[in-house]
Protein backbone atom coordinates (compact mmCIF):
# COMPACT_ATOMS: atom_id res chain seq x y z
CA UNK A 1 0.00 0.00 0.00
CA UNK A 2 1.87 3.20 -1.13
CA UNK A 3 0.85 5.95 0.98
CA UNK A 4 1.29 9.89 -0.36
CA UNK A 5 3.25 12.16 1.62
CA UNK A 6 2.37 15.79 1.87
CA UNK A 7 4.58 17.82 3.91
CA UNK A 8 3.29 21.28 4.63
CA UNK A 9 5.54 23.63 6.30
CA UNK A 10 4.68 24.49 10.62
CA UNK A 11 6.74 26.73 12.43
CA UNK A 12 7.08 25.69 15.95
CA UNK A 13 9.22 27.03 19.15
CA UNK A 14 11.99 24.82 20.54
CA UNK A 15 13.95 25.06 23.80
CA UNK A 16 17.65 26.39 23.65
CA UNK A 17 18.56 22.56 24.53
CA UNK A 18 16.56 20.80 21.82
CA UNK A 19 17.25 23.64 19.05
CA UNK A 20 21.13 22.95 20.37
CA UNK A 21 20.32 19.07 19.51
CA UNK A 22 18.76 19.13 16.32
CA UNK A 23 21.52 21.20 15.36
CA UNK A 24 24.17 18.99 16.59
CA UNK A 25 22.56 16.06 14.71
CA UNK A 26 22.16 18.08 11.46
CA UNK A 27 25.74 18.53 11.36
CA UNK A 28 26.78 14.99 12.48
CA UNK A 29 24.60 12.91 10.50
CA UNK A 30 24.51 15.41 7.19
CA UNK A 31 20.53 15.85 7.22
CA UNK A 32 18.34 18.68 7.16
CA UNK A 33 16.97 19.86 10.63
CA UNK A 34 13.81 19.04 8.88
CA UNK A 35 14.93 15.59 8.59
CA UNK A 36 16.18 15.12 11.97
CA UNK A 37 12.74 15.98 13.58
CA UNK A 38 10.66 13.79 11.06
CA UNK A 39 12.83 11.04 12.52
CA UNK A 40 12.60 12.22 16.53
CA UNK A 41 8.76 11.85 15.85
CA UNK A 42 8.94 8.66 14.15
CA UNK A 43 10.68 7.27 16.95
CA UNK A 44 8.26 8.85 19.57
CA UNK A 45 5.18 7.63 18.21
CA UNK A 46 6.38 3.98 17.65
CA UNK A 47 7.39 4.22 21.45
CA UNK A 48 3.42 5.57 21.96
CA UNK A 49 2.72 2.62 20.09
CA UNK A 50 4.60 0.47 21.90
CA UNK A 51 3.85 1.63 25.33
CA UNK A 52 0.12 1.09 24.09
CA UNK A 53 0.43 -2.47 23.36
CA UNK A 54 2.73 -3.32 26.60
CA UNK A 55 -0.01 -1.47 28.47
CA UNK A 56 -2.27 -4.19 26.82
CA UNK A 57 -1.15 -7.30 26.98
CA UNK A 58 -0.55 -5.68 31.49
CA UNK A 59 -4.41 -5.66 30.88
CA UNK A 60 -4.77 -8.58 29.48
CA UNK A 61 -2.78 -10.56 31.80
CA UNK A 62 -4.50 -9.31 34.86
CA UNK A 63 -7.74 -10.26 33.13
CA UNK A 64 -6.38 -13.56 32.23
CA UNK A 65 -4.84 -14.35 35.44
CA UNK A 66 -8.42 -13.43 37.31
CA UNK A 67 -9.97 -16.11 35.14
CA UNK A 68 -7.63 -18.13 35.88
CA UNK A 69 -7.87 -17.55 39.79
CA UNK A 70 -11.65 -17.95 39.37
CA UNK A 71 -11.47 -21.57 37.97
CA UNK A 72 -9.53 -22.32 40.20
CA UNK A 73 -11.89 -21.60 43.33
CA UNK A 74 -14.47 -23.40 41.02
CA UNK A 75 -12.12 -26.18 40.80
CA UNK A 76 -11.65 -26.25 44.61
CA UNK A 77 -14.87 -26.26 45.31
CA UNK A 78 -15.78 -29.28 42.94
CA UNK A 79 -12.56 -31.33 44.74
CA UNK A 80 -13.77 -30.58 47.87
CA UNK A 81 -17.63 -31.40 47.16
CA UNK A 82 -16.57 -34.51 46.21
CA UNK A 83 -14.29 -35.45 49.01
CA UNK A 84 -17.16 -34.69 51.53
CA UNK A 85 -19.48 -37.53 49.36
């Protein structure tokens, strides 16, 4: 799937430390500062994205492990059911 890009020019304000940064990169790596935040936010959102997904399999496992802690009682109570008959 080939996806268009459209880049639109934003002007935004930057700390003294992250304007420092950008520049530093821009320089070291030979890329635009342009370049250098397109790839900053790339890696932020994949860690949002990946933060997202940890936080739900945390979910999932806390759901999973209260199933499992229910069957268990259910289990229990089965066992000991039939060790009073």
């Amino acid at each position: 799937m080939l996806v268009k890009i459209r880049k639109k020019p934003i002007s935004i304000t930057l700390s003294e430390d992250n304007l420092y940064f950008i520049d530093v990169e821009s320089k070291a790596t030979n890329k635009s500062r342009s370049e250098i935040v397109e790839e900053v936010l790339s890696t932020y959102k994949k860690y949002k994205l990946e933060k997202t997904i940890q936080e739900g399999f945390i979910c999932q496992e806390k759901e999973n492990r209260e199933m499992a802690e229910t069957g268990m009682e259910d289990y229990y109570n089965i066992l000991k059911n039939y060790e009073e008959s």
